[in-house]
PDB file of N, CA and C in Angstrom:
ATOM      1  N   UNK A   1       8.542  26.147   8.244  1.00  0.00           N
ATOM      2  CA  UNK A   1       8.234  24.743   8.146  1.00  0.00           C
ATOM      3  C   UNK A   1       6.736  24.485   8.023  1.00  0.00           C
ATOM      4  N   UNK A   2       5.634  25.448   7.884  1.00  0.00           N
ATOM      5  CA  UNK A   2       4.667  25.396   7.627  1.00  0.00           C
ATOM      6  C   UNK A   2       4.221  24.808   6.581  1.00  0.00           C
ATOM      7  N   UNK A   3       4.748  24.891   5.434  1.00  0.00           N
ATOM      8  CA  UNK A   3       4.969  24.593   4.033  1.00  0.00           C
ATOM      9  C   UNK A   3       5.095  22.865   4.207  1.00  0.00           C
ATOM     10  N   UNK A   4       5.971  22.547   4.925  1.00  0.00           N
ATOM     11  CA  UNK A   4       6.238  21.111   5.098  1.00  0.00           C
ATOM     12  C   UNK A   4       4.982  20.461   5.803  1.00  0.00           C
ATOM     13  N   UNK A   5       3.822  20.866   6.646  1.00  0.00           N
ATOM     14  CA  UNK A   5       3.275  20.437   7.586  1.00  0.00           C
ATOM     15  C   UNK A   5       2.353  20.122   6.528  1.00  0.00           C
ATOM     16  N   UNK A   6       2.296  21.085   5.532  1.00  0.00           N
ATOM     17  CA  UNK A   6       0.529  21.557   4.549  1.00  0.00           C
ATOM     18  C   UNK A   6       1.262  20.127   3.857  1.00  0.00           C
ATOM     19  N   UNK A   7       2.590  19.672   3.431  1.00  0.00           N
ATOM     20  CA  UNK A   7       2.605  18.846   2.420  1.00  0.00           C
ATOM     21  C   UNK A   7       2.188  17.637   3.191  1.00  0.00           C
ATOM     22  N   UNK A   8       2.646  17.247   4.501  1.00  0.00           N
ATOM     23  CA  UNK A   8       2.062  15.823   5.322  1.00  0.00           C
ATOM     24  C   UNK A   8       0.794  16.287   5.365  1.00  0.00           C
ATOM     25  N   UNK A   9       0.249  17.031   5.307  1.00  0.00           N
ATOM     26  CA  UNK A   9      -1.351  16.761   5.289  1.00  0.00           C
ATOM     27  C   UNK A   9      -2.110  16.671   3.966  1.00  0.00           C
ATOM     28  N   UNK A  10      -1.413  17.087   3.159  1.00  0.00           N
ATOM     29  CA  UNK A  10      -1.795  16.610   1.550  1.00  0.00           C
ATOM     30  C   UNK A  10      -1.779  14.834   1.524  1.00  0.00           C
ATOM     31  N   UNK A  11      -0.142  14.689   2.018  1.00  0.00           N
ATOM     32  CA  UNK A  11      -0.371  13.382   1.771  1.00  0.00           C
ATOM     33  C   UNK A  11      -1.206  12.318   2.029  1.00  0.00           C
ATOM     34  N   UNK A  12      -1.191  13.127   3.597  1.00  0.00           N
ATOM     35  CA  UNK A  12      -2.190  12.061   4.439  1.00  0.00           C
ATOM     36  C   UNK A  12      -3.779  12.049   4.289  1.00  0.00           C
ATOM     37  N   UNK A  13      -4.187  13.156   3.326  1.00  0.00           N
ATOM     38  CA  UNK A  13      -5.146  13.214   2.392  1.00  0.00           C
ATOM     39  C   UNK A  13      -5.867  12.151   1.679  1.00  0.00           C
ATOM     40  N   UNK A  14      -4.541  12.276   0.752  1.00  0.00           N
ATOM     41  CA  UNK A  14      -4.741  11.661  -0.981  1.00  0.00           C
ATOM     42  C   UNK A  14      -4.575  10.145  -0.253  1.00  0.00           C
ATOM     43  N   UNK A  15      -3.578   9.807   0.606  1.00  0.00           N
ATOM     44  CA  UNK A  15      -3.782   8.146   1.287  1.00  0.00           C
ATOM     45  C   UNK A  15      -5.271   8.020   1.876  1.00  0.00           C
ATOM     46  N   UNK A  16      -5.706   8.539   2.779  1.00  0.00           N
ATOM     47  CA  UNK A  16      -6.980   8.738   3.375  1.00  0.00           C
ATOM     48  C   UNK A  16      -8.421   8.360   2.564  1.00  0.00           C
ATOM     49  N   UNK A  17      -8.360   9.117   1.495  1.00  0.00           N
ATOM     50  CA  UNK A  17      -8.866   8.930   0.568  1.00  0.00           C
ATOM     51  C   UNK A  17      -9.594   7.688  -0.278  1.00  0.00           C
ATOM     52  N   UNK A  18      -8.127   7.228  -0.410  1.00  0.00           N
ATOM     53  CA  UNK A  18      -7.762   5.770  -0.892  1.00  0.00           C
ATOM     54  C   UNK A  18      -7.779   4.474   0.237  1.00  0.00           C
ATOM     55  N   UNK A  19      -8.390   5.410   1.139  1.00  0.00           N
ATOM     56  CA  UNK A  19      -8.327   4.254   2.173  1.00  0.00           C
ATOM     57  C   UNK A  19      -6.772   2.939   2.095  1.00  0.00           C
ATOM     58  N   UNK A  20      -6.059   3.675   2.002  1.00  0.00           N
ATOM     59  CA  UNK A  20      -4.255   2.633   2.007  1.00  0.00           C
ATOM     60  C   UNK A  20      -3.419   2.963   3.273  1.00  0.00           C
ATOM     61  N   UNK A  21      -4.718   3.423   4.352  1.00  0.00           N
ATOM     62  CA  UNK A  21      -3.588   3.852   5.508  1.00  0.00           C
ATOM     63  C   UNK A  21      -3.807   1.993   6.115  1.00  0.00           C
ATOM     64  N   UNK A  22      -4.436   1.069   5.662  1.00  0.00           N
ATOM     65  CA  UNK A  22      -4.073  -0.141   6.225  1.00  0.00           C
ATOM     66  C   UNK A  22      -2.792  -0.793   5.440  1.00  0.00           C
ATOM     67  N   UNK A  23      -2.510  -0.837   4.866  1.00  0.00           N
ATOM     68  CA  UNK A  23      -1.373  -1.048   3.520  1.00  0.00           C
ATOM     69  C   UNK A  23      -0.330   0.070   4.287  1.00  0.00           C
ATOM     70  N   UNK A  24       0.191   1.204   4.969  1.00  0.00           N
ATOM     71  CA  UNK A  24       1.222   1.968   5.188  1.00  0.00           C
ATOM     72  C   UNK A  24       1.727   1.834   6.722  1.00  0.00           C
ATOM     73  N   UNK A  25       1.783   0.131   6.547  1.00  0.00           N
ATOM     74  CA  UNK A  25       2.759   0.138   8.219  1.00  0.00           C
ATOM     75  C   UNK A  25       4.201   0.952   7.819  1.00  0.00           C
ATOM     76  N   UNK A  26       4.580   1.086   9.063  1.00  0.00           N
ATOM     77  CA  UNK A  26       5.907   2.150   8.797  1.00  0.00           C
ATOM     78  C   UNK A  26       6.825   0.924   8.132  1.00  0.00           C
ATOM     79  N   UNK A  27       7.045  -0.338   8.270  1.00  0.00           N
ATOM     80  CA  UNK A  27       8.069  -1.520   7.616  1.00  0.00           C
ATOM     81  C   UNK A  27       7.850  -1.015   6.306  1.00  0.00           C
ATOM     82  N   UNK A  28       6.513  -1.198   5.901  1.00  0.00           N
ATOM     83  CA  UNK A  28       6.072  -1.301   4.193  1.00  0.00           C
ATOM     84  C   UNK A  28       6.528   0.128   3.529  1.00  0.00           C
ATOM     85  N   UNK A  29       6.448   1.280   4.286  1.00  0.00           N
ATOM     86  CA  UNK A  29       6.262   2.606   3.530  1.00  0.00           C
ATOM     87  C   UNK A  29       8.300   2.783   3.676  1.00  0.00           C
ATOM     88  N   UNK A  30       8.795   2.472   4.939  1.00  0.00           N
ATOM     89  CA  UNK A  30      10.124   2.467   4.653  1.00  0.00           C
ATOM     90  C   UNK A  30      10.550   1.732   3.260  1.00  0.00           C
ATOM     91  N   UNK A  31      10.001   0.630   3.299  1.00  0.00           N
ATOM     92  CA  UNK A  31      10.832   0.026   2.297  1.00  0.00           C
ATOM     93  C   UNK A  31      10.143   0.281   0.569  1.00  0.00           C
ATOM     94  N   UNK A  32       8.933   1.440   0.726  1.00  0.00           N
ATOM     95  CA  UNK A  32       8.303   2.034  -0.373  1.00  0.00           C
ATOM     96  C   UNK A  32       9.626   3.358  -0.321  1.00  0.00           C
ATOM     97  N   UNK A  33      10.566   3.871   0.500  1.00  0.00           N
ATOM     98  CA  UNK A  33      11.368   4.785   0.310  1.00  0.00           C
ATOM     99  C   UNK A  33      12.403   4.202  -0.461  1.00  0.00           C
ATOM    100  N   UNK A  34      12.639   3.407   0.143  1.00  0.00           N
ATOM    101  CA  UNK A  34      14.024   2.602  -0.730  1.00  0.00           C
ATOM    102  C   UNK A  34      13.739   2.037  -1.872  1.00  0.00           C
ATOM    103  N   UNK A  35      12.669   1.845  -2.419  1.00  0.00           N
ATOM    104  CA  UNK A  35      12.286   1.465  -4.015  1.00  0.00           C
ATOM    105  C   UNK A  35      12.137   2.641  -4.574  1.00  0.00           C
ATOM    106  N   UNK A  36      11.621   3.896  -4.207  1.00  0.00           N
ATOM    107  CA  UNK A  36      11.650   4.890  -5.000  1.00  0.00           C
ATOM    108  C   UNK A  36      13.183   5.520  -5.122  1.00  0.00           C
ATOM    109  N   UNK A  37      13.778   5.667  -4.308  1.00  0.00           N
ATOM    110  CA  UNK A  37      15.167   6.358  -4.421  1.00  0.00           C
ATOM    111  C   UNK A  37      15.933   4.796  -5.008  1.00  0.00           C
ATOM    112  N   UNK A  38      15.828   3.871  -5.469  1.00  0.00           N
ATOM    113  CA  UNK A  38      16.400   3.409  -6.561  1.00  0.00           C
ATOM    114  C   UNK A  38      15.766   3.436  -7.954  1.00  0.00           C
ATOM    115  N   UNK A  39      14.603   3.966  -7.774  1.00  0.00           N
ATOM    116  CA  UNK A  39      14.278   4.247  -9.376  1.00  0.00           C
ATOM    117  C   UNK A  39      14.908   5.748  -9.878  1.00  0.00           C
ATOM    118  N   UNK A  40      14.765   6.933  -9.075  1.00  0.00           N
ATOM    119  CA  UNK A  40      15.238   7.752  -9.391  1.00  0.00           C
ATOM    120  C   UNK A  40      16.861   7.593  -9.772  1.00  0.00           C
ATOM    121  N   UNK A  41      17.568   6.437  -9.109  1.00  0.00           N
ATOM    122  CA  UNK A  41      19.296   5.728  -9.521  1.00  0.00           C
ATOM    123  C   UNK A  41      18.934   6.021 -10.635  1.00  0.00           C
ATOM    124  N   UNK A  42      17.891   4.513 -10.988  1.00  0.00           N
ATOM    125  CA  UNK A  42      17.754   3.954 -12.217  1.00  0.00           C
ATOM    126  C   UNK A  42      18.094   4.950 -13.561  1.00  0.00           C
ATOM    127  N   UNK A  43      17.682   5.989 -13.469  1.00  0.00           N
ATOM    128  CA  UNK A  43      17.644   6.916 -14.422  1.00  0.00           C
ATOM    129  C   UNK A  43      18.539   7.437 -15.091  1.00  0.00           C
ATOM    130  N   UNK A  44      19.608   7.487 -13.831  1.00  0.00           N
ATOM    131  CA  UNK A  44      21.197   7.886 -14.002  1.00  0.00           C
ATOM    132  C   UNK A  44      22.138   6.375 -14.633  1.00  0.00           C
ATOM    133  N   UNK A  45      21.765   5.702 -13.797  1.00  0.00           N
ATOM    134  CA  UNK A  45      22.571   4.306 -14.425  1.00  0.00           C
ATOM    135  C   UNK A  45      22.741   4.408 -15.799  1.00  0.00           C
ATOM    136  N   UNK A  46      24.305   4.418 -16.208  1.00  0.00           N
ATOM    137  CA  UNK A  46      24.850   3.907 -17.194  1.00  0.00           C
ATOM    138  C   UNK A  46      24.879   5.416 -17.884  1.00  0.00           C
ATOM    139  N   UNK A  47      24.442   6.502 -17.601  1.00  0.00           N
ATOM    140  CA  UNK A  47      24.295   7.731 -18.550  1.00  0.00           C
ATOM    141  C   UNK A  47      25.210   8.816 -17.371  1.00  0.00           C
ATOM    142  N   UNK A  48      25.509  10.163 -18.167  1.00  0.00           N
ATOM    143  CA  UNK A  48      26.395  10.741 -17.830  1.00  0.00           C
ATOM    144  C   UNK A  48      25.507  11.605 -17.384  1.00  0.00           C
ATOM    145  N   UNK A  49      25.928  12.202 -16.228  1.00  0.00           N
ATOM    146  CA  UNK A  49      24.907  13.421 -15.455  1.00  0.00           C
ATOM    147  C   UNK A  49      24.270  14.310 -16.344  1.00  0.00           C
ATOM    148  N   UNK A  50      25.150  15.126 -17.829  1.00  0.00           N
ATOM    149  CA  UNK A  50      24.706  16.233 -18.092  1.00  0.00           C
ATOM    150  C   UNK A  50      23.581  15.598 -19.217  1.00  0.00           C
ATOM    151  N   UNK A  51      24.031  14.372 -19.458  1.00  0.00           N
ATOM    152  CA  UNK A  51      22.821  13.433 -20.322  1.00  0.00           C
ATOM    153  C   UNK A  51      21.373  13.683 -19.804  1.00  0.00           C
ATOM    154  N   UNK A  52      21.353  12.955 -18.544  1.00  0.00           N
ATOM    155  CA  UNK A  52      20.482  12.649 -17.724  1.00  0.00           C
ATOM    156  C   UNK A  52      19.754  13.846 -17.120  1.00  0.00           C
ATOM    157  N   UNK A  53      20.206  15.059 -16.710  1.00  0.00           N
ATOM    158  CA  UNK A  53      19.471  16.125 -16.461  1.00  0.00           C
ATOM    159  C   UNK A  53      18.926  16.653 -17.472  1.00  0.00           C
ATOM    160  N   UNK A  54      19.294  16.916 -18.804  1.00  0.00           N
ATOM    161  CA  UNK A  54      18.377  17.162 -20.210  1.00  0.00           C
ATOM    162  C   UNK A  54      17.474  16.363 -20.417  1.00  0.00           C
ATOM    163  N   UNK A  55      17.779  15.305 -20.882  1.00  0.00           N
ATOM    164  CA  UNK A  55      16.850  14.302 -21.579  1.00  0.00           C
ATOM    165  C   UNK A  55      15.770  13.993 -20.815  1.00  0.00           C
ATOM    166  N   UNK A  56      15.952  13.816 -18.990  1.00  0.00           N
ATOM    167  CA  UNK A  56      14.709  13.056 -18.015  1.00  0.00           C
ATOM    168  C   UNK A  56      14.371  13.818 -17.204  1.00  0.00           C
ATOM    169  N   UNK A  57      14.712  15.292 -17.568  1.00  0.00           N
ATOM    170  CA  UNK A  57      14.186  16.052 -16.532  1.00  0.00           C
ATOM    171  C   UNK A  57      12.887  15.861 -16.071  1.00  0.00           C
ATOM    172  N   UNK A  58      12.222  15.556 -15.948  1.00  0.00           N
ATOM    173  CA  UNK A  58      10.429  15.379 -16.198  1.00  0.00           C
ATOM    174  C   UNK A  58      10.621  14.290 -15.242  1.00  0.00           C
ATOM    175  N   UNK A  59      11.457  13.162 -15.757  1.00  0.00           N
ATOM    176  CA  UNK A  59      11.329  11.714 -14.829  1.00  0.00           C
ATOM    177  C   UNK A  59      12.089  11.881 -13.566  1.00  0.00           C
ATOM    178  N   UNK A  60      13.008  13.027 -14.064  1.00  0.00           N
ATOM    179  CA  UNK A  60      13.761  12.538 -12.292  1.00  0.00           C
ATOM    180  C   UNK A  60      12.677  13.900 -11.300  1.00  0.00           C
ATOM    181  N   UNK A  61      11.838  14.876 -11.583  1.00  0.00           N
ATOM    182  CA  UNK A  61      11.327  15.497 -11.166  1.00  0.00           C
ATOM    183  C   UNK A  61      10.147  14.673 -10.411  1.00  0.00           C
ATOM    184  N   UNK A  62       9.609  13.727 -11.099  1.00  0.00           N
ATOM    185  CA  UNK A  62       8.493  12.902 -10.861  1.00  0.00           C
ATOM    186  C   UNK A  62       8.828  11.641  -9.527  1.00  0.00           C
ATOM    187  N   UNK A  63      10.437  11.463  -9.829  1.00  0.00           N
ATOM    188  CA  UNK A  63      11.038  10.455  -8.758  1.00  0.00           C
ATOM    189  C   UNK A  63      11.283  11.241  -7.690  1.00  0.00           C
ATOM    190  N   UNK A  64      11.915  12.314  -7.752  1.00  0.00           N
ATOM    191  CA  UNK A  64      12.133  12.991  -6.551  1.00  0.00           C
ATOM    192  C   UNK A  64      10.117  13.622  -5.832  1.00  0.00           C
ATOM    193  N   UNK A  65       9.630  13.506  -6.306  1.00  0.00           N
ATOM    194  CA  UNK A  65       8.505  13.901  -5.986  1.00  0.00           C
ATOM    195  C   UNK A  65       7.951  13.176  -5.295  1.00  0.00           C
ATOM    196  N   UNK A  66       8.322  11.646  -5.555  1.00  0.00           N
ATOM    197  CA  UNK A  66       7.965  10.408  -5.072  1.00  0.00           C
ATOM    198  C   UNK A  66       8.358   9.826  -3.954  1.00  0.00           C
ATOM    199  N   UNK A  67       9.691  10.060  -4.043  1.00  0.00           N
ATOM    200  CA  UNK A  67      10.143  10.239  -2.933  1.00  0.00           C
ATOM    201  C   UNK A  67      10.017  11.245  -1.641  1.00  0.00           C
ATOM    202  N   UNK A  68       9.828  12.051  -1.862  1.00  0.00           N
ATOM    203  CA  UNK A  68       9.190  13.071  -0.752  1.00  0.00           C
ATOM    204  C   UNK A  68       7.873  12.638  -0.400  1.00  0.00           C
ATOM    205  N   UNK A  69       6.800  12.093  -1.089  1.00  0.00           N
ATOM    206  CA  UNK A  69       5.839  11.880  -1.202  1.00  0.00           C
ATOM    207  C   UNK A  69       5.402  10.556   0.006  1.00  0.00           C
ATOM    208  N   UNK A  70       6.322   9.338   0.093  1.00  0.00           N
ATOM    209  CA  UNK A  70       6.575   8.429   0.427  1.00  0.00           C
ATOM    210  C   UNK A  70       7.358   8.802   1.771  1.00  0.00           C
ATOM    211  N   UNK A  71       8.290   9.527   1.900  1.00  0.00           N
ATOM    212  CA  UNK A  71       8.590   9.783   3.002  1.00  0.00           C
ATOM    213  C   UNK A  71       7.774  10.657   3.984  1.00  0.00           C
ATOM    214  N   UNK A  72       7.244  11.762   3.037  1.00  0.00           N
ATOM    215  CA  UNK A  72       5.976  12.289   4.187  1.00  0.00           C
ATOM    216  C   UNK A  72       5.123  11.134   5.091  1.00  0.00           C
ATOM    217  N   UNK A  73       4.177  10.572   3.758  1.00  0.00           N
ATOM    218  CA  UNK A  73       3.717   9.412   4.552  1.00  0.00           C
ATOM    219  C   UNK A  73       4.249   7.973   5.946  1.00  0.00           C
ATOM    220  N   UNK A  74       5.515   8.454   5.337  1.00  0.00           N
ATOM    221  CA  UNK A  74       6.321   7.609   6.578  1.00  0.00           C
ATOM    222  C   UNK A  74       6.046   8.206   7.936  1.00  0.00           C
ATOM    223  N   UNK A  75       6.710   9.465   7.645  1.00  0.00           N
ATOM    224  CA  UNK A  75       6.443  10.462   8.604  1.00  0.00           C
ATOM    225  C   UNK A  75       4.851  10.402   9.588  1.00  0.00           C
ATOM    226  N   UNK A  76       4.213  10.617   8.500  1.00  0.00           N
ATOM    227  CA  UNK A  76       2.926  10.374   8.945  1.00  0.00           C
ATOM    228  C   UNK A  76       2.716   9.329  10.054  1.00  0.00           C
ATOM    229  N   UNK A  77       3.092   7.819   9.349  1.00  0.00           N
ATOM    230  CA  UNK A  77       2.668   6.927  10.122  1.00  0.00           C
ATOM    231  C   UNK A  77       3.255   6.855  11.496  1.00  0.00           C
ATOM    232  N   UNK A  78       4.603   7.393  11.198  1.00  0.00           N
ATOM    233  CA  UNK A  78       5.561   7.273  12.678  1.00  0.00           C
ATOM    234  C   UNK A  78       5.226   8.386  13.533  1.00  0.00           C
ATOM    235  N   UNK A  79       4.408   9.546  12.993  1.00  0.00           N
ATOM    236  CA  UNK A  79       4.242  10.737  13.454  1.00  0.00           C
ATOM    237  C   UNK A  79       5.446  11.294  14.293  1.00  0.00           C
ATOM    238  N   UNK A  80       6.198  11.569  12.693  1.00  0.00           N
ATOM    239  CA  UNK A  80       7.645  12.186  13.194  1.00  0.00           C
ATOM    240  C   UNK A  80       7.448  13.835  12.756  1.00  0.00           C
ATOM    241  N   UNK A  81       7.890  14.518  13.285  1.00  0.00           N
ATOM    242  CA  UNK A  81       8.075  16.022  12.655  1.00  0.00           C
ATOM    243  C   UNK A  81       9.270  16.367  11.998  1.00  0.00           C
ATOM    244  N   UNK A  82       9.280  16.015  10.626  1.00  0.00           N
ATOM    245  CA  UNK A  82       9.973  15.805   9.797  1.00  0.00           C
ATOM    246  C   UNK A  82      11.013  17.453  10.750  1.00  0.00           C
ATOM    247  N   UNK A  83      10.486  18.375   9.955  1.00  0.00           N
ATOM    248  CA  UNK A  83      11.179  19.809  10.385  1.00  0.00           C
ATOM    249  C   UNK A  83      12.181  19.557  11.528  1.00  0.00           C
ATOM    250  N   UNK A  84      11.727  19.273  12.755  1.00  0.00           N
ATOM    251  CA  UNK A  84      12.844  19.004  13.914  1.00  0.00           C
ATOM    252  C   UNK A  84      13.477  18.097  13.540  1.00  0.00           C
ATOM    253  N   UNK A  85      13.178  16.847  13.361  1.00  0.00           N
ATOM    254  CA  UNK A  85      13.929  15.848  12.636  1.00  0.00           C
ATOM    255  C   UNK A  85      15.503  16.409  12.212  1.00  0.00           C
ATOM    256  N   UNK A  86      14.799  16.780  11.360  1.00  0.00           N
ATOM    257  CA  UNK A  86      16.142  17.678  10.385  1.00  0.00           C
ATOM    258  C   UNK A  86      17.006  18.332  11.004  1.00  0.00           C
ATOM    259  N   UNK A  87      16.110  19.443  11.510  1.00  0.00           N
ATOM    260  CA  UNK A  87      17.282  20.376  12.640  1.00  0.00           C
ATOM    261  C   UNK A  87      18.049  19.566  13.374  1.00  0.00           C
ATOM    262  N   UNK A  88      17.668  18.476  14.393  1.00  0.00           N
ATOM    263  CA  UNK A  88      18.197  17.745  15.228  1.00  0.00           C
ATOM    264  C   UNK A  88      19.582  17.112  14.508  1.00  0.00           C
ATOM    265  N   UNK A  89      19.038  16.330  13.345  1.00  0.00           N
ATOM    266  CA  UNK A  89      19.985  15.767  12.304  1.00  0.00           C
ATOM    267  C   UNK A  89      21.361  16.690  12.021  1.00  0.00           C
ATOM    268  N   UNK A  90      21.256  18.193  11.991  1.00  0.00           N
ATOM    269  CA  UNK A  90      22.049  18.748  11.098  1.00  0.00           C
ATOM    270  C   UNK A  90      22.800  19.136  12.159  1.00  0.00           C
ATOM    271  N   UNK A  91      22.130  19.549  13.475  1.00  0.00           N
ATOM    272  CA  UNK A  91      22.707  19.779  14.947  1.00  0.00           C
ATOM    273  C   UNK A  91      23.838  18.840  15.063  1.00  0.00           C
ATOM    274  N   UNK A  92      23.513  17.315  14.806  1.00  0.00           N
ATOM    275  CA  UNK A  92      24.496  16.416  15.350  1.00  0.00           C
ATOM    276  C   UNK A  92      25.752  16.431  14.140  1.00  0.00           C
ATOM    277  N   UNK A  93      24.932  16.748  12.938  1.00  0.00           N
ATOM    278  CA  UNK A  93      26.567  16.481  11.493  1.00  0.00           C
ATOM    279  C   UNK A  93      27.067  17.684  12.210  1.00  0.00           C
ATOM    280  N   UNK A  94      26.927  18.549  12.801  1.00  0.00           N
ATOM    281  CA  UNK A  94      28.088  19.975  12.595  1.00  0.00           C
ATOM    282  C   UNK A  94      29.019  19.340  13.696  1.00  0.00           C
ATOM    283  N   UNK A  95      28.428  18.848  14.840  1.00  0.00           N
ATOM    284  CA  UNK A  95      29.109  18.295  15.942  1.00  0.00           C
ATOM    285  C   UNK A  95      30.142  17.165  14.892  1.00  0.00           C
ATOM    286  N   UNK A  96      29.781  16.492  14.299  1.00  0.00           N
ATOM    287  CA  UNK A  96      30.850  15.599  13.541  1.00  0.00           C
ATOM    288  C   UNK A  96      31.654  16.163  12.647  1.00  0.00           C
ATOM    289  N   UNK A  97      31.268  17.224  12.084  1.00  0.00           N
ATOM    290  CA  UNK A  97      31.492  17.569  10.978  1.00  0.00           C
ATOM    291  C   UNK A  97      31.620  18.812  10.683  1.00  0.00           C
ATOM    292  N   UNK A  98      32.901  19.822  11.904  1.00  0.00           N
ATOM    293  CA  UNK A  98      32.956  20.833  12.159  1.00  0.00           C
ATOM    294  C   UNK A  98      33.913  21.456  10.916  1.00  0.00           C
ATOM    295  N   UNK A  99      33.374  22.538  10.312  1.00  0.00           N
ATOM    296  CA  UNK A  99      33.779  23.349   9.470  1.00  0.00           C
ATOM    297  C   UNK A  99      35.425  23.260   9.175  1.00  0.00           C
ATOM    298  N   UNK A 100      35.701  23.942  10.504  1.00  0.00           N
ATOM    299  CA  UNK A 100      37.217  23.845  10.245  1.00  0.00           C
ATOM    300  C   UNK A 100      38.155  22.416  10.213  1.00  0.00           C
ATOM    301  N   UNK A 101      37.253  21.613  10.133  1.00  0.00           N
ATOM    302  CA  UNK A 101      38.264  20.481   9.852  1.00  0.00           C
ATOM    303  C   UNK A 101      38.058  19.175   8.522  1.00  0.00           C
ATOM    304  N   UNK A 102      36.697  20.172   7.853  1.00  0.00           N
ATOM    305  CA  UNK A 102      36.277  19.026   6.850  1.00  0.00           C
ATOM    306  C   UNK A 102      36.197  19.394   5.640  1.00  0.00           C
ATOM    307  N   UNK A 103      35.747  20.951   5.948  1.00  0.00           N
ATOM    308  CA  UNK A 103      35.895  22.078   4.621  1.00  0.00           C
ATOM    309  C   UNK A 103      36.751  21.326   3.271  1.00  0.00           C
ATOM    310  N   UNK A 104      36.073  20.905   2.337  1.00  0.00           N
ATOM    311  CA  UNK A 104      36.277  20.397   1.116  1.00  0.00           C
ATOM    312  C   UNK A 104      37.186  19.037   1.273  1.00  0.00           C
ATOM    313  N   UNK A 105      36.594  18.260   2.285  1.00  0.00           N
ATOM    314  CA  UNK A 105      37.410  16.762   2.312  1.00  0.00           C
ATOM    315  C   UNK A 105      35.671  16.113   2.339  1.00  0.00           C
ATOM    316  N   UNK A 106      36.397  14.668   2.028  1.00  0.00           N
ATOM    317  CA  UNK A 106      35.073  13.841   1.391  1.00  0.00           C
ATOM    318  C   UNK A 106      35.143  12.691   2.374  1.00  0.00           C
ATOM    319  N   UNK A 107      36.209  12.147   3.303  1.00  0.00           N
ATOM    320  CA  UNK A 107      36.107  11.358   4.084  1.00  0.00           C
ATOM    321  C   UNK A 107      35.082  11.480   5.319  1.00  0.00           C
ATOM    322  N   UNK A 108      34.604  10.517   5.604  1.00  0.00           N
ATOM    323  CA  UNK A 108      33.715   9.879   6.730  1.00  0.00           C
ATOM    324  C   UNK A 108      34.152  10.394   7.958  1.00  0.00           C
ATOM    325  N   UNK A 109      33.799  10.983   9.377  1.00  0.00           N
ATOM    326  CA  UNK A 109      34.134  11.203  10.031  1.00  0.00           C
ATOM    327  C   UNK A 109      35.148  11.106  10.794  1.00  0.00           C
ATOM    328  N   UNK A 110      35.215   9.367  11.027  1.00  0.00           N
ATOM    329  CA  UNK A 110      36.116   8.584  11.324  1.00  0.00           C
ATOM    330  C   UNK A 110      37.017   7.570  10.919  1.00  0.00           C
ATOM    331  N   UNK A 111      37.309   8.632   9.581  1.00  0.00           N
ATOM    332  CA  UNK A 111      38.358   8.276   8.466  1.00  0.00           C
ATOM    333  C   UNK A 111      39.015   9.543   8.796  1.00  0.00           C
ATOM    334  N   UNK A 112      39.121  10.728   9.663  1.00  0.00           N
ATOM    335  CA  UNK A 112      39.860  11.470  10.200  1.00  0.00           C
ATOM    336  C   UNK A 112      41.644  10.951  10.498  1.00  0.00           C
ATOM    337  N   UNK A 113      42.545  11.643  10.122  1.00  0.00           N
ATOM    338  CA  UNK A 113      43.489  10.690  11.460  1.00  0.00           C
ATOM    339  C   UNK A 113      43.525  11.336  12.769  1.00  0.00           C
ATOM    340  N   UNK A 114      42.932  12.102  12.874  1.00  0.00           N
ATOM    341  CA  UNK A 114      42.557  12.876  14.268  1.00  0.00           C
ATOM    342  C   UNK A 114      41.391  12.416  14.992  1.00  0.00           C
ATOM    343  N   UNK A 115      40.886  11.079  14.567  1.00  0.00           N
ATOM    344  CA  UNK A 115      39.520  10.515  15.042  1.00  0.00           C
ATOM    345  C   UNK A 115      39.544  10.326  16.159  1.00  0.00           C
ATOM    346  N   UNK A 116      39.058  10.072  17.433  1.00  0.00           N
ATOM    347  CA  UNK A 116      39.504   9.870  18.443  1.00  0.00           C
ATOM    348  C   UNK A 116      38.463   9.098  19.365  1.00  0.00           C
ATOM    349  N   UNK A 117      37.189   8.621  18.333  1.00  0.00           N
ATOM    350  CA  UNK A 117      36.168   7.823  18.882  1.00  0.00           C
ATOM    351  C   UNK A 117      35.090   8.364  19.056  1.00  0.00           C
ATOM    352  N   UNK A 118      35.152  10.035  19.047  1.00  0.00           N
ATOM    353  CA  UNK A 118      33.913  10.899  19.599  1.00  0.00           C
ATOM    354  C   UNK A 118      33.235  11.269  18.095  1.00  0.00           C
ATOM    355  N   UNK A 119      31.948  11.578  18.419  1.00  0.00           N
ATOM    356  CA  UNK A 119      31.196  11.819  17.591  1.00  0.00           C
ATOM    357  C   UNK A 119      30.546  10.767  16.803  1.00  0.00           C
ATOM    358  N   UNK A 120      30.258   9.437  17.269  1.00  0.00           N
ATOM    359  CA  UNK A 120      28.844   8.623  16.669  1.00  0.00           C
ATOM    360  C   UNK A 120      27.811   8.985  16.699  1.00  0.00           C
TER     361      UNK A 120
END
């Protein structure tokens, strides 16, 4: 996760820089996540996946970039550690979302009929 730490400090760089750490309350930069992960949509809208990975490779490389980019800085501001974050995150899906009972099903946890209330 070293790799991840060097990229929040790139970011928090190139913002630094630009002096825009007054402009990156965590409200504003959240909702700078959710405008970028609908432009990267945007790309797909209305076109067929194998379309869209030929033709925009370049653009959806640049959106997904953007998105990481934007979420580091979130990170930043909230001074979250993305890395544990994650682990913690993936700790709790296995608890929901134990192998032997989901293995190639697409329903929601508690769209189970074995749901039984546990695991929010």
């Amino acid at each position: 996760m070293a790799e991840l730490e060097e990229l929040k400090a790139l970011v928090a760089e190139f913002v630094a820089e630009r002096d825009w750490a007054q402009y990156h309350s965590p409200r504003n930069v959240a909702a700078a996540i959710a405008v970028e992960a609908a432009e990267l949509q945007e790309i797909f809208l209305w076109r067929t996946d194998d379309d869209v990975a030929e033709s925009r490779r370049a653009d959806i490389e640049a959106e997904a970039a953007d998105i990481l980019i934007t979420l580091l800085s979130f990170c930043n501001s909230m001074d979250i550690d993305l890395g544990t974050a994650m682990r913690n995150k993936l700790a709790r899906a296995r608890e929901k979302y134990p192998v032997e009972r989901v293995k190639g099903r697409r329903e929601k946890y508690d769209e189970y009929p074995d749901y039984n209330g546990e695991g929010q």
